[in-house]
Protein backbone atom coordinates (compact mmCIF):
# COMPACT_ATOMS: atom_id res chain seq x y z
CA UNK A 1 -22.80 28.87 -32.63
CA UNK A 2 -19.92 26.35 -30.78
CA UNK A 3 -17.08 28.08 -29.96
CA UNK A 4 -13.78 26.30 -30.31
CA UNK A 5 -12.63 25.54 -26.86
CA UNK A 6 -9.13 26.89 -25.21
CA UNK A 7 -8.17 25.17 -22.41
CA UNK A 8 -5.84 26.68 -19.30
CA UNK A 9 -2.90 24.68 -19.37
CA UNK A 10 -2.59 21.67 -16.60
CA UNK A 11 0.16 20.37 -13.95
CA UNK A 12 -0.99 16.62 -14.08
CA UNK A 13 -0.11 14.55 -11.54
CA UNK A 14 -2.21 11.88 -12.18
CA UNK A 15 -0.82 8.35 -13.03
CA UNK A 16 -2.27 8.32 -16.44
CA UNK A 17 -2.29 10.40 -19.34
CA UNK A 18 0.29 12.47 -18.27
CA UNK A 19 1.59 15.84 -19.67
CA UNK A 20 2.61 15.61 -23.53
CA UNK A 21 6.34 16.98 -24.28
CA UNK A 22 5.56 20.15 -26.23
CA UNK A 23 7.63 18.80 -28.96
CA UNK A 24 5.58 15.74 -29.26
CA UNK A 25 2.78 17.56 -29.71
CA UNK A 26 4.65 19.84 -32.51
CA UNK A 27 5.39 16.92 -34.15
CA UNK A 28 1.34 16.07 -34.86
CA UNK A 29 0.76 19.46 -36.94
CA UNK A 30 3.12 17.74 -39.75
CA UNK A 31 1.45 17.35 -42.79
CA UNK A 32 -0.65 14.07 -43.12
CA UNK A 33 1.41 11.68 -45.38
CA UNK A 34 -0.63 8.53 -47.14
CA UNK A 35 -0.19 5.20 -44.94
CA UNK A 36 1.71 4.02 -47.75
CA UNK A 37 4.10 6.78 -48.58
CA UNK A 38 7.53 6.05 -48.58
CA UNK A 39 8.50 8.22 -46.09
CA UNK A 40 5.91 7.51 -43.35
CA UNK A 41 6.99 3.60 -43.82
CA UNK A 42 10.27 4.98 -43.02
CA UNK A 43 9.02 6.36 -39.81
CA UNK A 44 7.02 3.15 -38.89
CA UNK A 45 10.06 1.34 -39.37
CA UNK A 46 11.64 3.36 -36.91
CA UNK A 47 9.06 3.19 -34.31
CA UNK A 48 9.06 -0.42 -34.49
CA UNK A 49 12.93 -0.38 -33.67
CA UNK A 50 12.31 2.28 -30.83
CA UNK A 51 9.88 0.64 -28.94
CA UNK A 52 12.09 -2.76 -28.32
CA UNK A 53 14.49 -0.52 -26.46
CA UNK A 54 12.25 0.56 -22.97
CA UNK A 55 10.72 -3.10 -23.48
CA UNK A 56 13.79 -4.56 -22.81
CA UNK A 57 13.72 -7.00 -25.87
CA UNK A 58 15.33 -7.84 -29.22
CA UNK A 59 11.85 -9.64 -30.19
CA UNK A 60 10.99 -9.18 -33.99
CA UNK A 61 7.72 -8.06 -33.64
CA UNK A 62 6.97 -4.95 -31.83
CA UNK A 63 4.92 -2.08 -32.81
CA UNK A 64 1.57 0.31 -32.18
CA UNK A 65 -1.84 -0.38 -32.08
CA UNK A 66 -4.53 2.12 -32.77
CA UNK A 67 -6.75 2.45 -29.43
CA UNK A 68 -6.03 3.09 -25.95
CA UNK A 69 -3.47 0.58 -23.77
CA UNK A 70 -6.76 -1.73 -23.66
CA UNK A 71 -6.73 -2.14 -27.29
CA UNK A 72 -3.17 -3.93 -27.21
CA UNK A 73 -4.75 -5.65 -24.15
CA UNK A 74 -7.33 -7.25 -25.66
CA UNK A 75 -5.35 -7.88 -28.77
CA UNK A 76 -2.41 -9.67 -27.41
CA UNK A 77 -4.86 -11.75 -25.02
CA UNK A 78 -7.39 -12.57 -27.80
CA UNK A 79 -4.82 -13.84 -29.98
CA UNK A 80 -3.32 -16.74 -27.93
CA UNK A 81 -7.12 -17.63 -26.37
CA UNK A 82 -9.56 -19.61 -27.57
CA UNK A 83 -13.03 -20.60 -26.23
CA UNK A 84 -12.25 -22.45 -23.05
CA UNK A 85 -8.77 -22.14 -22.54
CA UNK A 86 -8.02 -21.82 -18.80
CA UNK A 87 -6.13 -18.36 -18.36
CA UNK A 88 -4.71 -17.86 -14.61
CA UNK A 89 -5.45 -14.42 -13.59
CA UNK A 90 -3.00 -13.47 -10.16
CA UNK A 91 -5.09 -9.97 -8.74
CA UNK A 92 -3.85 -7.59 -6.60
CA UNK A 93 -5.56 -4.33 -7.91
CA UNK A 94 -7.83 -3.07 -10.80
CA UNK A 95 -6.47 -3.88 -13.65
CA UNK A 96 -5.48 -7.57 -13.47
CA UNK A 97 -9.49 -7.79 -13.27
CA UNK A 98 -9.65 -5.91 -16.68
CA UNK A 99 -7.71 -8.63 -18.30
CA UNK A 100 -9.80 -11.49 -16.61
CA UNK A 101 -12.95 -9.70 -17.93
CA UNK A 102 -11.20 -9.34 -21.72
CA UNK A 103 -10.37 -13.17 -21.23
CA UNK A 104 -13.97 -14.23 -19.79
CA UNK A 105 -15.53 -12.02 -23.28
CA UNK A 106 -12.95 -14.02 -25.02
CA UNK A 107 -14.94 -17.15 -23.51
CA UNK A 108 -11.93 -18.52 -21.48
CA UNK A 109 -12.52 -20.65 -18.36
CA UNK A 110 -10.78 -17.53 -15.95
CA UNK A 111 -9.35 -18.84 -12.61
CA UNK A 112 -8.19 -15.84 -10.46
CA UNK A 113 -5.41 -15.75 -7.69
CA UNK A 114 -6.29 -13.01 -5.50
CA UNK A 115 -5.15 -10.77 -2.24
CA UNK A 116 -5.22 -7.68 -0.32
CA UNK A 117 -3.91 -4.53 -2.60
CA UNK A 118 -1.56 -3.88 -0.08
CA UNK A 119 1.58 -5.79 -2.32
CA UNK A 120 2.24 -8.36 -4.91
CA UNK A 121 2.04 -11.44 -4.92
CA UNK A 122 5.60 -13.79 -3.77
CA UNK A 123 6.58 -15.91 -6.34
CA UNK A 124 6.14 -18.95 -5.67
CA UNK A 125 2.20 -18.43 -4.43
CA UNK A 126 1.73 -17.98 -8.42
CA UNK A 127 3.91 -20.90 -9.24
CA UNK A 128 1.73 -22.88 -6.61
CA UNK A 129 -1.27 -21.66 -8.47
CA UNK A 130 0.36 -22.43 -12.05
CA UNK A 131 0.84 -26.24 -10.60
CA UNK A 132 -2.77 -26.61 -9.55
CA UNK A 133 -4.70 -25.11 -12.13
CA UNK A 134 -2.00 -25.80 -15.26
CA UNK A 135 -3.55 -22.93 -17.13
CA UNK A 136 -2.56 -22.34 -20.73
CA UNK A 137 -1.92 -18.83 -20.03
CA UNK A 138 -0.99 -16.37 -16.99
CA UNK A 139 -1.87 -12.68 -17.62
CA UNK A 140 -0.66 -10.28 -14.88
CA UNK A 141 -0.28 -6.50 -14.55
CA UNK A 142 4.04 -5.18 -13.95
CA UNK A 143 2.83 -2.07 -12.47
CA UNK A 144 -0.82 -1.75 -10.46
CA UNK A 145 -1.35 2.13 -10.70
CA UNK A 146 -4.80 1.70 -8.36
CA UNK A 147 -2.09 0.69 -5.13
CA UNK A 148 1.32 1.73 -6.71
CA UNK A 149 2.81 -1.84 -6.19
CA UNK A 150 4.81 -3.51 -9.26
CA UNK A 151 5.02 -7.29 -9.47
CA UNK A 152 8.29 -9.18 -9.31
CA UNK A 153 8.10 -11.62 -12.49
CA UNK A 154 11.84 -13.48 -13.19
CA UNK A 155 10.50 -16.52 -11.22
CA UNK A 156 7.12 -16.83 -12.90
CA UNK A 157 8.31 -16.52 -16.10
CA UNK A 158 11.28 -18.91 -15.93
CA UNK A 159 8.45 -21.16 -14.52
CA UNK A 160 5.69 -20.53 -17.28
CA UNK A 161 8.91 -21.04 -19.93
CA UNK A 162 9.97 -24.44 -18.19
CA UNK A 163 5.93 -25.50 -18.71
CA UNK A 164 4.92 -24.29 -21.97
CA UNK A 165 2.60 -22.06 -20.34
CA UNK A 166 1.92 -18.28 -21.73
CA UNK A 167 2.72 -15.57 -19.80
CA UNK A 168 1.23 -12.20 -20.77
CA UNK A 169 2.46 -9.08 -18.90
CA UNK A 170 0.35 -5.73 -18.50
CA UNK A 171 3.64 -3.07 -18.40
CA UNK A 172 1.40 0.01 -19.02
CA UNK A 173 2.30 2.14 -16.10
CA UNK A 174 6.14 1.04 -16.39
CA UNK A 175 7.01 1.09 -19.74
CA UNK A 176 9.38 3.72 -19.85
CA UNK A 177 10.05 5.05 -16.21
CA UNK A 178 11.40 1.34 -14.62
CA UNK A 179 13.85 -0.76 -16.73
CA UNK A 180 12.06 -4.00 -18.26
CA UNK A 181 13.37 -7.28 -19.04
CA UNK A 182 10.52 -8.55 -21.21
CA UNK A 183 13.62 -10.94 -22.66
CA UNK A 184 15.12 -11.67 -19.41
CA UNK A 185 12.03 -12.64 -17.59
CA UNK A 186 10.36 -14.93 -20.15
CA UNK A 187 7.70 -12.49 -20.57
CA UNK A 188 5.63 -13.73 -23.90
CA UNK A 189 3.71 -10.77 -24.58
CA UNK A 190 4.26 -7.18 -23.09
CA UNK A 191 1.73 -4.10 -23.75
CA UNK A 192 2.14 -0.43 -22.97
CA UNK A 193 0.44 2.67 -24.04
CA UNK A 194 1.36 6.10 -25.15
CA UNK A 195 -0.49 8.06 -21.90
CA UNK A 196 1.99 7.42 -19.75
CA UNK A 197 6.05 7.50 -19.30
CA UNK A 198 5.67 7.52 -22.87
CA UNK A 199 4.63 11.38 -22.66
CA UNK A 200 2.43 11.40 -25.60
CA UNK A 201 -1.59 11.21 -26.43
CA UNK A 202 -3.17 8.86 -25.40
CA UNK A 203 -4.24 7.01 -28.70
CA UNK A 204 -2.01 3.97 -29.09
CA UNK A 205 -0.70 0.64 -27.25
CA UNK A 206 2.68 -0.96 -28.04
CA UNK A 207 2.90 -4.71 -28.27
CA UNK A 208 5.85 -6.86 -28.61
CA UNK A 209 5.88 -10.84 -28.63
CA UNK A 210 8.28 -13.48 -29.47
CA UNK A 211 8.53 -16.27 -31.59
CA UNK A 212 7.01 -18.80 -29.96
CA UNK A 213 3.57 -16.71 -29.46
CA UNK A 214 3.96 -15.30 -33.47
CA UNK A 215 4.48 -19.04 -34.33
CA UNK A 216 0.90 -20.25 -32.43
CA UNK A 217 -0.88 -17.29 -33.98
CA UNK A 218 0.21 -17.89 -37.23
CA UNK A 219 -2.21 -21.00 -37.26
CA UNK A 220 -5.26 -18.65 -36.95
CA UNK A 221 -4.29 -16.52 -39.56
CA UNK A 222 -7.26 -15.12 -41.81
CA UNK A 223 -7.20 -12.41 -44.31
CA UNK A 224 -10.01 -10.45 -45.45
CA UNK A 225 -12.38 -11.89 -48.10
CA UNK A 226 -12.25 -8.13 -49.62
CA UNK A 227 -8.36 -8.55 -49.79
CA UNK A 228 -9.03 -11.42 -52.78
CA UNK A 229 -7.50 -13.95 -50.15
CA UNK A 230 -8.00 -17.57 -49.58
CA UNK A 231 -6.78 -17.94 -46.58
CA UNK A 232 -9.02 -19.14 -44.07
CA UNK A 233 -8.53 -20.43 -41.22
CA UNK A 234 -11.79 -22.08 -38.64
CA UNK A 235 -9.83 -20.91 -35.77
CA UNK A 236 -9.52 -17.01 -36.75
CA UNK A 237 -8.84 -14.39 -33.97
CA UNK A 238 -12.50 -12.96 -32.95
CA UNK A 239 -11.74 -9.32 -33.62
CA UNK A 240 -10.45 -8.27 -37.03
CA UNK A 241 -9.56 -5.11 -35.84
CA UNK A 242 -7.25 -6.16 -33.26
CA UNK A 243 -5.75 -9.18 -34.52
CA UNK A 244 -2.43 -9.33 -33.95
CA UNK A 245 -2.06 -11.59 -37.18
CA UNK A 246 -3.31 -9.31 -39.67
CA UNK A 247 -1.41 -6.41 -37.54
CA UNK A 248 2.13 -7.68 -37.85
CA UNK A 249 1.49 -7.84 -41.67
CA UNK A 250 0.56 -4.25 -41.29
CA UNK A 251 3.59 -2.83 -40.10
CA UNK A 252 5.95 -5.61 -41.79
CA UNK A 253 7.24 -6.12 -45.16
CA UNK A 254 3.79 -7.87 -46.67
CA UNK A 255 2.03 -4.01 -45.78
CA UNK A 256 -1.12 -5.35 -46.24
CA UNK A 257 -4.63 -3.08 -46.47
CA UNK A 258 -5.83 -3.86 -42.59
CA UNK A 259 -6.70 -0.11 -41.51
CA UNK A 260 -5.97 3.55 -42.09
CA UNK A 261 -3.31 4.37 -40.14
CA UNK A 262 -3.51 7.39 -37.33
CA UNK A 263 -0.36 9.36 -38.84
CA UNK A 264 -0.49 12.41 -36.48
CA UNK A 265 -0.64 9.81 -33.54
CA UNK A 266 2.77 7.61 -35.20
CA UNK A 267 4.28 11.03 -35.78
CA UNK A 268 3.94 12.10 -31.62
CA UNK A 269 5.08 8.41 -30.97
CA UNK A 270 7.87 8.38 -32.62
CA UNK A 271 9.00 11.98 -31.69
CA UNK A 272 8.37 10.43 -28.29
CA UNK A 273 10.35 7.87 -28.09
CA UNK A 274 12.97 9.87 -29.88
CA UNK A 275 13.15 12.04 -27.28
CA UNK A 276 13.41 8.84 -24.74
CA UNK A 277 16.28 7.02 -26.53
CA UNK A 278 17.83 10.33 -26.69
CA UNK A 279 17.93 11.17 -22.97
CA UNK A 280 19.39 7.46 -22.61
CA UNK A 281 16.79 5.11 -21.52
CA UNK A 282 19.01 4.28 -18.04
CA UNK A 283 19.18 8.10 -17.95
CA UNK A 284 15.30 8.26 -17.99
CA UNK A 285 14.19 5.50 -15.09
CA UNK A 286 17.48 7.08 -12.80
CA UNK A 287 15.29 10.74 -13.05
CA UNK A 288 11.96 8.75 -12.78
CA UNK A 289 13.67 7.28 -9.22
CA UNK A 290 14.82 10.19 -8.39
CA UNK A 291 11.63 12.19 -8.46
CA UNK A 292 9.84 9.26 -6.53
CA UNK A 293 12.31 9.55 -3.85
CA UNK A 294 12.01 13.02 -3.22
CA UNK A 295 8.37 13.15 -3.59
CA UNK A 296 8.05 9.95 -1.11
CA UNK A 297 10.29 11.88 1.25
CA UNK A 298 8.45 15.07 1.51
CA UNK A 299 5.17 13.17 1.93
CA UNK A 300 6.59 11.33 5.02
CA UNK A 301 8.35 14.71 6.12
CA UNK A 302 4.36 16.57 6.01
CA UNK A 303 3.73 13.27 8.49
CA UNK A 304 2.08 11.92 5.59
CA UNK A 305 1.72 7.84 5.26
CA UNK A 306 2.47 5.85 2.19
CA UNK A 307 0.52 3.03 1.41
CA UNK A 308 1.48 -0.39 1.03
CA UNK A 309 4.59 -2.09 0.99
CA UNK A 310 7.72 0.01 0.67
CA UNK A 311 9.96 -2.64 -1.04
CA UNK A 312 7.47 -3.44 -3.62
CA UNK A 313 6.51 0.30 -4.65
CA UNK A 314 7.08 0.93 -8.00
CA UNK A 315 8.71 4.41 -9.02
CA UNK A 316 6.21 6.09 -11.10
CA UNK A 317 2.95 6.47 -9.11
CA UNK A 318 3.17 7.76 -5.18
CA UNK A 319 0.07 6.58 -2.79
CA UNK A 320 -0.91 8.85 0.19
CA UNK A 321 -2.95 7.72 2.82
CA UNK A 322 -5.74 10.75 3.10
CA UNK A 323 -5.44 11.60 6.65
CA UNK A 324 -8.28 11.11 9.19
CA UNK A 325 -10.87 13.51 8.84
CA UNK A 326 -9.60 15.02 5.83
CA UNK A 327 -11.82 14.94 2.49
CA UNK A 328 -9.74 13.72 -0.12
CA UNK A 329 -11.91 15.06 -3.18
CA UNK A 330 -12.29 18.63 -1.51
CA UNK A 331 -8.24 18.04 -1.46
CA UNK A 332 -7.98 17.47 -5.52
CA UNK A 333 -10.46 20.08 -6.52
CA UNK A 334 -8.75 22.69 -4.41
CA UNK A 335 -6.05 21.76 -6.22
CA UNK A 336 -7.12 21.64 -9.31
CA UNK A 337 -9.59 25.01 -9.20
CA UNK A 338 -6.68 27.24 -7.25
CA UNK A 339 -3.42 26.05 -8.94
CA UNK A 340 -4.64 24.12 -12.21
CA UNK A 341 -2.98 20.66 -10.77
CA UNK A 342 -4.64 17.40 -10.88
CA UNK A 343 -3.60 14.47 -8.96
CA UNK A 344 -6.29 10.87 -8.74
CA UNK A 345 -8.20 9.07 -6.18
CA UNK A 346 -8.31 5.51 -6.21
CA UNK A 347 -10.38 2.57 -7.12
CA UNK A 348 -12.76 -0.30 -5.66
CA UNK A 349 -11.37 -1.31 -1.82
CA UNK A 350 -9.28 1.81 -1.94
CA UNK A 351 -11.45 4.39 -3.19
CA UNK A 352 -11.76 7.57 -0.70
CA UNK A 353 -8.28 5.96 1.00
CA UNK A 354 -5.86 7.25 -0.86
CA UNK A 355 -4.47 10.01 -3.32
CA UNK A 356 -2.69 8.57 -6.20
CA UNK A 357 0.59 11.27 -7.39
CA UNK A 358 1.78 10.27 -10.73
CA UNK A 359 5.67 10.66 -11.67
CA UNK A 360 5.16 10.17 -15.30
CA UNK A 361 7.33 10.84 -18.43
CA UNK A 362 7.37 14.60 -18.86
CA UNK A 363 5.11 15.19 -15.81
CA UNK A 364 8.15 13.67 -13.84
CA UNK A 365 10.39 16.77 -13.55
CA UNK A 366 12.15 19.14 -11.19
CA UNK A 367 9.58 22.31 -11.40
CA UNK A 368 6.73 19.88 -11.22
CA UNK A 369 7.41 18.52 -8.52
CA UNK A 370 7.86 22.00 -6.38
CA UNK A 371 5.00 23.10 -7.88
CA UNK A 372 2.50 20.26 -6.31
CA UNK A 373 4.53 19.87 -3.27
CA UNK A 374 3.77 23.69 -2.27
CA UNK A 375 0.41 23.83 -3.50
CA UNK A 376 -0.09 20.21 -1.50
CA UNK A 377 0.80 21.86 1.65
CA UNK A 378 -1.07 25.55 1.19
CA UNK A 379 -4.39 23.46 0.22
CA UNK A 380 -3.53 20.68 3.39
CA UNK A 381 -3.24 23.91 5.71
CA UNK A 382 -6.27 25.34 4.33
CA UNK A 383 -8.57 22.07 4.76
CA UNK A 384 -7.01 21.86 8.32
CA UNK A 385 -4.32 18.76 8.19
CA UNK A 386 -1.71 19.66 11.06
CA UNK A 387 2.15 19.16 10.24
CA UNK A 388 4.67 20.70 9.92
CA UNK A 389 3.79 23.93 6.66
CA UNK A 390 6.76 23.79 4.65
CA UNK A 391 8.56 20.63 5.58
CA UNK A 392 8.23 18.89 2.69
CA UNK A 393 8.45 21.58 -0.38
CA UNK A 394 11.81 22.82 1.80
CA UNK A 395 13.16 19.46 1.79
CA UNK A 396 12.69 18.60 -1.65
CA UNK A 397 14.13 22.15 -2.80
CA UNK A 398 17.27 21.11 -0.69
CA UNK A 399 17.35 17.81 -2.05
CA UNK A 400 17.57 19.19 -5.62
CA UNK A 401 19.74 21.51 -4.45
CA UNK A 402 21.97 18.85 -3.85
């Protein structure tokens, strides 16, 4: 006989999924209302409105995907490529290799920029790259969690505007704990997810897009045969279940049939972003910096090292340098087994090199943040890293004391 599993609760201090506010997760034992039901379209409206605000954008269409962050991914790149488009991918971690792999699958001729993980690219190295190649698309990632570094875009997008290009921005880790300006920096198509500074489930990715991109989709437009539709086009979107198309008829005023939606997951998004919008969305990156500060401190005040470059660090995910002759996995599962915290390693080049802290949504808060930093020293003392027991815990107390 299975027995239904009860789980100790968590600290996570990972970069992704985060803790979910408790009243999110109140919000998904609501009754399930039909897709259709007046009242849940009144909630979808909602969302929709909601989710322009961390974006930074007054674009029409915005809303949620069912599926992870990679689902809005792979439907916002899917839509504006077709089979050998040249998409310029600029790498400089992961996850900008994700979207060159969801581009190559969508059989686009994939030319990638690339560099050390150390910091983003400079402006006009892309632009250089946008001259040569003259893709019809750029798709970069805002925020690399795998090296903490966040991508300045203004440049590249004024650029990509001036030259009819596409530019499609990965703002996963960002979306709600930096301030976007998807409008302000030409940005095309933007995609988040719920996992992170969102503080809910993961379970669904937020798209928004402007005109220009709804008006070049609209030529591949197909409904469903099932649907009793006519409309056919020979240059249809290769997924039906992520095309964007059919999607923005979803959640607009046509309502078409495309899916079932997940109600408990709209319900914790919307609560979500409630709770967002009702802190004050300047109010919300200001506590996200302030947490990164204080964490970054203390790590330098334990003699830690931060990796990569400072200037370029975004605020939501802190990278440590494991120290010489430290294992950084006995580290984590110290931490996890004695005081129920989790914090991540890295990936590819930097895997084994560095911890990764998240400062995430409602993971990003004053008693977190005391709890890892103690339990980070006891667990550094016990593996046998040398500094100074107390520093940084003692300084972050005083700093919040301020």
């Amino acid at each position: 006989m299975y027995q239904q599993p009860i789980f100790e609760g968590r600290t996570i201090m990972t970069p992704g999924p985060v803790e979910a506010h408790p009243a999110v997760l109140r919000q998904m034992v609501q009754p399930i209302l039909g897709q259709f039901d007046p009242e849940f379209l009144k909630i979808m409206d909602e969302v929709k409105e909601m989710i322009k605000v961390p974006f930074g954008t007054t674009n029409k269409q915005a809303f949620a995907i069912d599926g992870t962050s990679r689902s809005g991914l792979e439907a916002g790149l899917i839509a504006l490529i077709e089979p050998g488009d040249k998409v310029l991918v600029p790498a400089y971690g992961r996850f900008a290799y994700l979207l060159g792999e969801i581009c190559e699958r969508a059989q686009a001729d994939v030319v990638y920029l690339e560099k050390e993980w150390d910091s983003p690219f400079i402006q006009a190295d892309v632009i250089a790259a946008i001259k040569e190649h003259q893709p019809k698309l750029v798709a970069m990632v805002h925020g690399e969690t795998a090296n903490a570094q966040m991508q300045p875009l203004d440049q590249i997008g004024a650029f990509c505007r001036e030259n009819d290009v596409f530019f499609f921005v990965d703002m996963v880790a960002t979306y709600g704990g930096i301030e976007l300006k998807v409008d302000e920096w030409k940005v095309d198509v933007a995609v988040a997810g719920t996992q992170k500074c969102v503080s809910a489930p993961s379970g669904m990715s937020l798209i928004t897009y402007n005109d220009r991109v709804e008006q070049f989709i609209e030529a591949r437009y197909q409904k469903e045969l099932g649907l009793g539709s006519d409309e056919r086009s020979d240059r249809f979107v290769s997924s039906n279940y992520l095309d964007l198309t059919q999607l923005q008829r979803y959640w607009g005023p046509e309502r078409i049939n495309h899916h079932t939606e997940a109600t408990s997951m709209v319900y914790a998004l919307h609560e979500a972003l409630r709770l967002m919008l009702l802190e004050g969305i300047e109010n919300v990156h200001a506590r996200h910096a302030k947490n990164d500060r204080i964490l970054t401190e203390s790590m330098e005040k334990m003699g830690l090292e931060i990796y990569g470059a400072r200037e370029t660090k975004m605020g939501t995910v802190i990278p440590i340098l494991i120290p010489a002759g430290i294992d950084g996995e006995e580290v984590r599962s110290l931490l996890l087994d004695q005081f129920k915290i989790e914090i991540a390693s890295s990936f590819g080049s930097l895997k084994g090199k560095i911890w990764r802290v998240g400062n995430m949504g409602y993971s990003s808060r004053q008693t977190n943040v005391l709890h890892f930093l103690s339990a980070f020293e006891t667990v550094l003392k016990k593996v046998g890293y040398e500094f100074d027991y107390g520093a940084g815990s003692t300084y972050a107390l005083e700093e919040y004391l301020k």
